[in-house]
Protein backbone atom coordinates (compact mmCIF):
# COMPACT_ATOMS: atom_id res chain seq x y z
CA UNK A 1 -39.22 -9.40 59.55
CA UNK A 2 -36.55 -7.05 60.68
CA UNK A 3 -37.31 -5.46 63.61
CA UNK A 4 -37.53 -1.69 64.72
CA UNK A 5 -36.95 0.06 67.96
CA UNK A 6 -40.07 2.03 68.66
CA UNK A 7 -39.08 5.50 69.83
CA UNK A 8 -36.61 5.74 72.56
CA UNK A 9 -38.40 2.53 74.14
CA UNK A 10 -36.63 -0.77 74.47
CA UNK A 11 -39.25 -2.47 72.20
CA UNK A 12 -37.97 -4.23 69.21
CA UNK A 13 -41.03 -4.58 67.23
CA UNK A 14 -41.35 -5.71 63.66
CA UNK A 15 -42.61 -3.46 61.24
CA UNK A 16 -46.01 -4.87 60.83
CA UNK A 17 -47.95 -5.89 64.64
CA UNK A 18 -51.08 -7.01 64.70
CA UNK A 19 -54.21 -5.04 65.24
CA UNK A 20 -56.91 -6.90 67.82
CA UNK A 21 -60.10 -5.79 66.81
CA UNK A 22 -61.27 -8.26 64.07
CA UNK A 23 -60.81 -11.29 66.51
CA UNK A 24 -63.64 -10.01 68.38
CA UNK A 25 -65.81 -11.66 65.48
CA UNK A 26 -64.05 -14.86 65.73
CA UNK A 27 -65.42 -17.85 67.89
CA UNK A 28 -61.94 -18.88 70.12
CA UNK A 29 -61.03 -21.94 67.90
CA UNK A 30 -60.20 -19.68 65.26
CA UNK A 31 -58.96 -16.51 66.91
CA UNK A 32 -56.27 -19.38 68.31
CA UNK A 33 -55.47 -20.04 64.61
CA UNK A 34 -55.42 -16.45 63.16
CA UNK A 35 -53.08 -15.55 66.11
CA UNK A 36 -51.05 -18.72 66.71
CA UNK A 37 -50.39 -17.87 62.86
CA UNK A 38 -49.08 -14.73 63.43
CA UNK A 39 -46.51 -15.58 65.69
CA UNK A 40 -45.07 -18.52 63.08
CA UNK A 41 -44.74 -15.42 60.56
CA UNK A 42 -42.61 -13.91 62.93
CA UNK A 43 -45.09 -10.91 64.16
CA UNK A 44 -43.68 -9.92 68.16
CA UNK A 45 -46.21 -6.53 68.49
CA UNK A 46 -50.05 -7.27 69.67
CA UNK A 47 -52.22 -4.02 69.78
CA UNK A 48 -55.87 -4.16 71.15
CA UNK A 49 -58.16 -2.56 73.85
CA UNK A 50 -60.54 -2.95 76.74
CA UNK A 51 -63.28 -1.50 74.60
CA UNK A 52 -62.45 -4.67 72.13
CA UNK A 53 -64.92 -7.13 73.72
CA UNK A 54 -63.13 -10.54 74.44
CA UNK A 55 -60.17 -9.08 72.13
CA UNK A 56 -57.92 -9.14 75.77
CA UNK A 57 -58.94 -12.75 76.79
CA UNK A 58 -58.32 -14.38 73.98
CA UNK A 59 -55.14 -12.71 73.41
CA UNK A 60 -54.21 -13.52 76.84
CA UNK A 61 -55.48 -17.46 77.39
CA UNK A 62 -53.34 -18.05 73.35
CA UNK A 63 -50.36 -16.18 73.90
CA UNK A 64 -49.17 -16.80 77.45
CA UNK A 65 -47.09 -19.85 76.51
CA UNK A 66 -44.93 -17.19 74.04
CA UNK A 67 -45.17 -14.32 76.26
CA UNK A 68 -41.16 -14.05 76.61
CA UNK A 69 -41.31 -13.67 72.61
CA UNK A 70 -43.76 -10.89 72.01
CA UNK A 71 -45.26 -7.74 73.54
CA UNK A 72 -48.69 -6.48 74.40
CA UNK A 73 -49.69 -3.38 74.01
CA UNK A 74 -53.65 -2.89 75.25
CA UNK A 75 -55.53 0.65 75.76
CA UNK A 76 -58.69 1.53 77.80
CA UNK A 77 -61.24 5.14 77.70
CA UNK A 78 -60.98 5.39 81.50
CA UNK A 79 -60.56 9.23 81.71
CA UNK A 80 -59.80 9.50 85.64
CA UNK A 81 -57.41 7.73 87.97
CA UNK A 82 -59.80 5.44 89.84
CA UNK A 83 -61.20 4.53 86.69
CA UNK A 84 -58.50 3.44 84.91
CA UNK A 85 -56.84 1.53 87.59
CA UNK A 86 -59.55 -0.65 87.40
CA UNK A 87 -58.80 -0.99 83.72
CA UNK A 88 -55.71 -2.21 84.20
CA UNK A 89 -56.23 -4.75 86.61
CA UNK A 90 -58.83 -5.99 84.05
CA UNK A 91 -56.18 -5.69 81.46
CA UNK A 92 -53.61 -7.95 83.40
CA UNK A 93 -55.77 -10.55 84.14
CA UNK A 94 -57.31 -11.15 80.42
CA UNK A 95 -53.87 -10.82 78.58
CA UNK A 96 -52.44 -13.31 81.54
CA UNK A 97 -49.53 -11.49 82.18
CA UNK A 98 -48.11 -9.41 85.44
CA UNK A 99 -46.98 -6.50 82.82
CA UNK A 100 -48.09 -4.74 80.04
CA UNK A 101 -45.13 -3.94 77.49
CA UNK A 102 -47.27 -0.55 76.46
CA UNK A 103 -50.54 0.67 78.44
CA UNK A 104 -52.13 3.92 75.97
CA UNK A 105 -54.86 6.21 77.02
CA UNK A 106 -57.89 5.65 74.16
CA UNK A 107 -59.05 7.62 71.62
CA UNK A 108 -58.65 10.68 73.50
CA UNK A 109 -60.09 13.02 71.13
CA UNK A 110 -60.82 16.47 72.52
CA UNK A 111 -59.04 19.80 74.32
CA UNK A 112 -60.83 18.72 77.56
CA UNK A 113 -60.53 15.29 77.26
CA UNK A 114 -57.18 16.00 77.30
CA UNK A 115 -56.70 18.06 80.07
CA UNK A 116 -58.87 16.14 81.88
CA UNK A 117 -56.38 12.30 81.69
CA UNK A 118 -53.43 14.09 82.53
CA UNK A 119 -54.46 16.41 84.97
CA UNK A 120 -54.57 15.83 88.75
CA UNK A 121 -56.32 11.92 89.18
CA UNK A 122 -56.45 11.88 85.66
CA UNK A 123 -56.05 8.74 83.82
CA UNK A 124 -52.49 9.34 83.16
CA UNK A 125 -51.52 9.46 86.61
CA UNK A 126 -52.76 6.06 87.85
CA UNK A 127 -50.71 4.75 84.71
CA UNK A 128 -47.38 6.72 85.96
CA UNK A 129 -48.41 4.88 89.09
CA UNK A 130 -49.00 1.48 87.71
CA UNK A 131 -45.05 1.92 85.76
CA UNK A 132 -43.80 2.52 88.88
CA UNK A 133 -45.27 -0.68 90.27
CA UNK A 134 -43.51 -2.17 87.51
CA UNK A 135 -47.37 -3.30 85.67
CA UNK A 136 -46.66 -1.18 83.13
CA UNK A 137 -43.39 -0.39 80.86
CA UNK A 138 -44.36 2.43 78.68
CA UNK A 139 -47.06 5.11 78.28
CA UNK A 140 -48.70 6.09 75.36
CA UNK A 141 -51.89 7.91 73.48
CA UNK A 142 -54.08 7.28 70.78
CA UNK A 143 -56.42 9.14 68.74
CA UNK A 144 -57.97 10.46 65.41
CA UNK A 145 -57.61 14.37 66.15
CA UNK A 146 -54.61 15.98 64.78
CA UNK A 147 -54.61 19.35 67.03
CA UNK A 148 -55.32 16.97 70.19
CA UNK A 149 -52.37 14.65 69.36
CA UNK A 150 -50.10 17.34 68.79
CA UNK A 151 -50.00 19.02 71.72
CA UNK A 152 -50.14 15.91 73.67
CA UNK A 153 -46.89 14.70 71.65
CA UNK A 154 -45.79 18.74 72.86
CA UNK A 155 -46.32 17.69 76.42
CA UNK A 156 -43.61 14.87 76.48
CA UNK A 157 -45.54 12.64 78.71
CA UNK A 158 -46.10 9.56 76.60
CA UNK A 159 -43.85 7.31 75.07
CA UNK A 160 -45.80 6.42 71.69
CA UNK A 161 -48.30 7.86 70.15
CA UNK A 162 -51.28 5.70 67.67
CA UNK A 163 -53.32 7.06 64.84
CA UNK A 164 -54.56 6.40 61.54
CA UNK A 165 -52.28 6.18 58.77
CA UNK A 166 -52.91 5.64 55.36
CA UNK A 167 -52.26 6.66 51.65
CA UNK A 168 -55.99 8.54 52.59
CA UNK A 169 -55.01 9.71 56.08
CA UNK A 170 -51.78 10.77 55.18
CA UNK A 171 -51.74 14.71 56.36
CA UNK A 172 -50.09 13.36 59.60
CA UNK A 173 -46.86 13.84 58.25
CA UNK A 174 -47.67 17.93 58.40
CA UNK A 175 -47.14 18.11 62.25
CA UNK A 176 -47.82 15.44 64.39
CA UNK A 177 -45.30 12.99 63.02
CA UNK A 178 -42.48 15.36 62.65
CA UNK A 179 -43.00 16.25 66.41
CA UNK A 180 -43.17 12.51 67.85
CA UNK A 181 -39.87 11.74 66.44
CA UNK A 182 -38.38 15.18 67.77
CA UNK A 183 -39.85 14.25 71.12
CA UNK A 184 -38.30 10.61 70.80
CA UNK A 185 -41.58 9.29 70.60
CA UNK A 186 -42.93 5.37 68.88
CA UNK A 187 -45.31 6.15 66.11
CA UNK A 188 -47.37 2.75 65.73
CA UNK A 189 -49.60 3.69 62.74
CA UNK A 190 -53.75 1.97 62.55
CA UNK A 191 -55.25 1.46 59.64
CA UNK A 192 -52.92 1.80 57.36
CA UNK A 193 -55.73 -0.28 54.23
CA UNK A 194 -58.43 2.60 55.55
CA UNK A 195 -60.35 -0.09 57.36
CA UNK A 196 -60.19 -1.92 54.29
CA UNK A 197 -61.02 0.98 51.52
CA UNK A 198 -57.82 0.70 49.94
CA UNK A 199 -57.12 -2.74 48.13
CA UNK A 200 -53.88 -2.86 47.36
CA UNK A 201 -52.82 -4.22 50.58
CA UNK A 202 -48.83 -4.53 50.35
CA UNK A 203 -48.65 -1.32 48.87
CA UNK A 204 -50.56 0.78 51.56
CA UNK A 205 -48.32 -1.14 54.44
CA UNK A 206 -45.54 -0.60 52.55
CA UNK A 207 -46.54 3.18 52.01
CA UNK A 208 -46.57 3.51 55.71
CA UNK A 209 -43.41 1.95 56.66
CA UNK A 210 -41.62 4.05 54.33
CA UNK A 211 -43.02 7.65 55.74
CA UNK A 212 -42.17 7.13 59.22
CA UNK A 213 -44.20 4.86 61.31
CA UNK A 214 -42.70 2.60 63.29
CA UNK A 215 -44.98 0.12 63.83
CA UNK A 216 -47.77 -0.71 61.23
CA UNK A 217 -51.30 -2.54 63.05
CA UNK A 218 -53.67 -3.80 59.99
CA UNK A 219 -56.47 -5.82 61.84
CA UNK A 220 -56.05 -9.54 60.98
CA UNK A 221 -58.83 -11.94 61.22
CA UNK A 222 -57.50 -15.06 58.89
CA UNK A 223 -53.93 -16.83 58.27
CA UNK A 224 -54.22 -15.49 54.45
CA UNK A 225 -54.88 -11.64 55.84
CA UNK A 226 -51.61 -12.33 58.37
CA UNK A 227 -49.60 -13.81 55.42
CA UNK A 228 -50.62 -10.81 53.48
CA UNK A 229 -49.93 -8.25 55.75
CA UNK A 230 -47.17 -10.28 56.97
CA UNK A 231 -45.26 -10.61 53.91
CA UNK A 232 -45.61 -6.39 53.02
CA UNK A 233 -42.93 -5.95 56.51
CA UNK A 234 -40.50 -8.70 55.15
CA UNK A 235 -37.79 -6.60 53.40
CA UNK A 236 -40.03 -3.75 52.29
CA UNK A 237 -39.46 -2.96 48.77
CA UNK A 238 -40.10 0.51 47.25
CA UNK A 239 -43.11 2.22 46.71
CA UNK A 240 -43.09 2.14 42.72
CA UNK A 241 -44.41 5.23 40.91
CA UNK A 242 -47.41 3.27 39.60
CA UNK A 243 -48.22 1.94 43.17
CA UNK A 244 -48.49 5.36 44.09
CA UNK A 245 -50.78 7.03 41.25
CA UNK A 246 -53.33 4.01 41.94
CA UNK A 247 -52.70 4.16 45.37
CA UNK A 248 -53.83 8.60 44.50
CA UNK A 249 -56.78 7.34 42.41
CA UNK A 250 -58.29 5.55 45.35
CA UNK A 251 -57.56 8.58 47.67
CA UNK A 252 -59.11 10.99 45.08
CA UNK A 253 -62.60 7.95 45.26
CA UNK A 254 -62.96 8.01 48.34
CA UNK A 255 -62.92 11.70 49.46
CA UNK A 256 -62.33 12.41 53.35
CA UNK A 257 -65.88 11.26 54.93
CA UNK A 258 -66.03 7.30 54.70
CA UNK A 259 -66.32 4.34 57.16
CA UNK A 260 -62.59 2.95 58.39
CA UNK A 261 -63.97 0.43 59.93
CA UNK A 262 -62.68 0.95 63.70
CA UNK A 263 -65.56 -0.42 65.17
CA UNK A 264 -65.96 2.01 67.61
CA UNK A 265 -69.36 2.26 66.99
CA UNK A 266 -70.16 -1.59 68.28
CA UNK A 267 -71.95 -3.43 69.08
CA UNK A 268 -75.32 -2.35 67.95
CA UNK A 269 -78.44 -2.56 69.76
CA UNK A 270 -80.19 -3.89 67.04
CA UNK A 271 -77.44 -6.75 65.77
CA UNK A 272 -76.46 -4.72 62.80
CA UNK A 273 -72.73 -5.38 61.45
CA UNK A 274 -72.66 -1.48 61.07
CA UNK A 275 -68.62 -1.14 59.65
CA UNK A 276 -68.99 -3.88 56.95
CA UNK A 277 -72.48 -2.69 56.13
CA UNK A 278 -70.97 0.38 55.08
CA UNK A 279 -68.13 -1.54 53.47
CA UNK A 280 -70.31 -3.42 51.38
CA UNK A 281 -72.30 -0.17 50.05
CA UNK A 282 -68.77 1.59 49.45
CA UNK A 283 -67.58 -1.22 47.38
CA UNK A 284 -70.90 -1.42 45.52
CA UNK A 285 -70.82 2.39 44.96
CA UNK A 286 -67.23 3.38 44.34
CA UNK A 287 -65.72 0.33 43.29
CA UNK A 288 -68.89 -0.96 40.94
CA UNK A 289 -68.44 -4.13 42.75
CA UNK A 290 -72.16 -4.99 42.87
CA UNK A 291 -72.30 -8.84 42.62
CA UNK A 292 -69.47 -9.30 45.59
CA UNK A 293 -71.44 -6.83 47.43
CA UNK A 294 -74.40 -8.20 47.03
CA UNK A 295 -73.36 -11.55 47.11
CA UNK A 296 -72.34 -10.45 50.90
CA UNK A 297 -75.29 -8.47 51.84
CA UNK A 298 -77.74 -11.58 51.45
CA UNK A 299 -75.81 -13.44 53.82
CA UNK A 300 -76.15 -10.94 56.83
CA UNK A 301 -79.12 -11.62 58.79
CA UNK A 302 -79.57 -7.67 59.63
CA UNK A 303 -79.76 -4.53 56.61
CA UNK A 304 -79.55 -1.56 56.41
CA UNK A 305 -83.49 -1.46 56.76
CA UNK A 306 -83.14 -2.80 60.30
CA UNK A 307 -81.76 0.64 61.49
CA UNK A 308 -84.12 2.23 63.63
CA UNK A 309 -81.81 5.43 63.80
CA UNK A 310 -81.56 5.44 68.17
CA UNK A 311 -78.52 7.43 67.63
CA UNK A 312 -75.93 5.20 69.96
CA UNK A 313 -73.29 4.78 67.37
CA UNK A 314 -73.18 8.52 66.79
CA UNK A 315 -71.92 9.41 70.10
CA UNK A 316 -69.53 6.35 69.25
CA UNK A 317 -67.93 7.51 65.86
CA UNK A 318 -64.42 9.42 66.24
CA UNK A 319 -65.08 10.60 62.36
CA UNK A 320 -68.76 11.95 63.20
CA UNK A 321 -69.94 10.17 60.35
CA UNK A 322 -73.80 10.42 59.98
CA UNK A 323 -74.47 6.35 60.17
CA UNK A 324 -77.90 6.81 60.47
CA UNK A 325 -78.46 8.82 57.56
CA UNK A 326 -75.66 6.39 55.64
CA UNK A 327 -77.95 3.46 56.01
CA UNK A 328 -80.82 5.00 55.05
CA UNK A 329 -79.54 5.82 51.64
CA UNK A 330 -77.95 2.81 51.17
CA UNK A 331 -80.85 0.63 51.58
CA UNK A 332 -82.41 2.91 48.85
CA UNK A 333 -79.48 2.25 46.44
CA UNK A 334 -78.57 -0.99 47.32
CA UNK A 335 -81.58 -3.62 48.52
């Protein structure tokens, strides 16, 4: 893949990195294949988070013999200085490494959340700090609000900036996109498949890399999804005008309100799979894809009907999405 400067950093990335949450899932065995995998096909950029479960270590205890060849990029929700130190040092010791390539602030998703990291002992400060130290190279900020991203691209304290980008999630390109490149800024695009909605693969990755981002992260959690994804950054050819109306048809299914499978909202306290649950009932629903849906369903040990509705993933959801309510009407329609 040919590589891309992201922003005005010196990273060389190629078009496609790979996104560390679906590794969580995998025992170490085969998180060592999926990723050992990716670096044969040529992917350098490796994007995951503190909140990712053992996403870091296993990251960390695979890659450190190609650590010269690649960069890390990690993320943490530590909101205040003291906090996210401690983040960091976590951070160093389960990638393995004495420096992070790119360190971002986490989902940071309101006004006063905002204010709040880069304000005085905020969580932007200890990473200023850490740069200077030389544990960290570059600064950056994700999230999934438009008006918060903007004016923290407007601030010109961060180096990149992450968010979901899609054929769906395209509305983006309005404000916040425009601005990041003004400001010089690496646009690293997640989700760019919708958390899986969208299943023409090559054509949403390829959709991205032709409207501006940088740096495209699909989650990867088998050699044939990295060979997939993969194979959309080699040489990206055009969007054709067909890929693009079926690419609009699935944008006019799915509406705005839908599951994109971040996993934000896990781990569950009662074991349920809660992002492919809602998968599998969007697939049965909107795609008519009952038998592969159901075929799936019966081999999960916990349904929808095991959802006592204690309200922890709501407070976890960036897109507010009503979960419990979602798998109480699915296990009406679908068991």
């Amino acid at each position: 893949m040919k590589k891309r400067q992201l922003g005005n950093t010196d990273i060389m990335a190629c078009p496609v990195g790979f996104g560390g949450i679906p590794i969580q899932k995998l025992s170490f065995k085969e998180a060592e294949k999926v990723l050992l995998h990716a670096i044969g096909v040529g992917i350098n950029f490796f994007d995951t988070a503190r909140s990712y479960t053992d996403s870091e270590k296993k990251i960390g205890q695979v890659l450190k013999p190609h650590r010269d060849k690649i960069y890390l990029a990690t993320k943490a929700m530590s909101r205040d200085f003291r906090g996210m130190t401690l983040e960091l040092e976590t951070s160093l010791r389960d990638l393995q490494t004495d420096t992070i390539d790119l360190y971002q602030l986490h989902s940071v998703g309101t006004e006063e959340i905002l204010e709040r990291v880069i304000g005085p002992r905020g969580a932007l400060e200890a990473l200023v700090k850490a740069r200077q130290a030389g544990k960290v190279r570059w600064i950056g900020i994700t999230g999934h609000s438009r008006p918060v991203l903007l004016r923290a691209v407007k601030t010109g304290l961060f180096d990149t900036v992450q968010f979901p980008f899609n054929p769906i999630e395209d509305e983006w390109e309005q404000d916040v996109m425009p601005a990041a490149k003004d400001n010089g800024m690496g646009i690293i695009g997640m989700k760019p498949v919708a958390g899986g909605a969208l299943r023409n693969v090559s054509a949403s990755i390829r959709f991205t890399l032709s409207r501006g981002v940088d740096v495209s992260i699909p989650g990867m959690d088998s050699r044939e999804e990295v060979d997939e994804n993969a194979l959309a950054g080699e040489t990206p050819k055009k969007i054709t005008e067909e890929e693009l109306e079926k690419l609009e048809e699935e944008k006019e299914l799915w509406g705005g309100k839908f599951c994109r499978r971040c996993g934000y909202c896990m781990p569950c306290p009662e074991g349920l799979d809660i992002p492919f649950l809602l998968l599998i009932e969007a697939y049965y629903s909107r795609y008519g894809l009952k038998d592969w849906a159901l075929s799936r369903l019966r081999k999960l040990e916990k349904k929808y009907d095991a959802c006592i509705a204690c309200g922890e993933c709501l407070k976890k959801c960036p897109y507010e999405l009503p979960i419990p309510d979602l798998m109480k009407k699915a296990a009406k329609k679908v068991l």
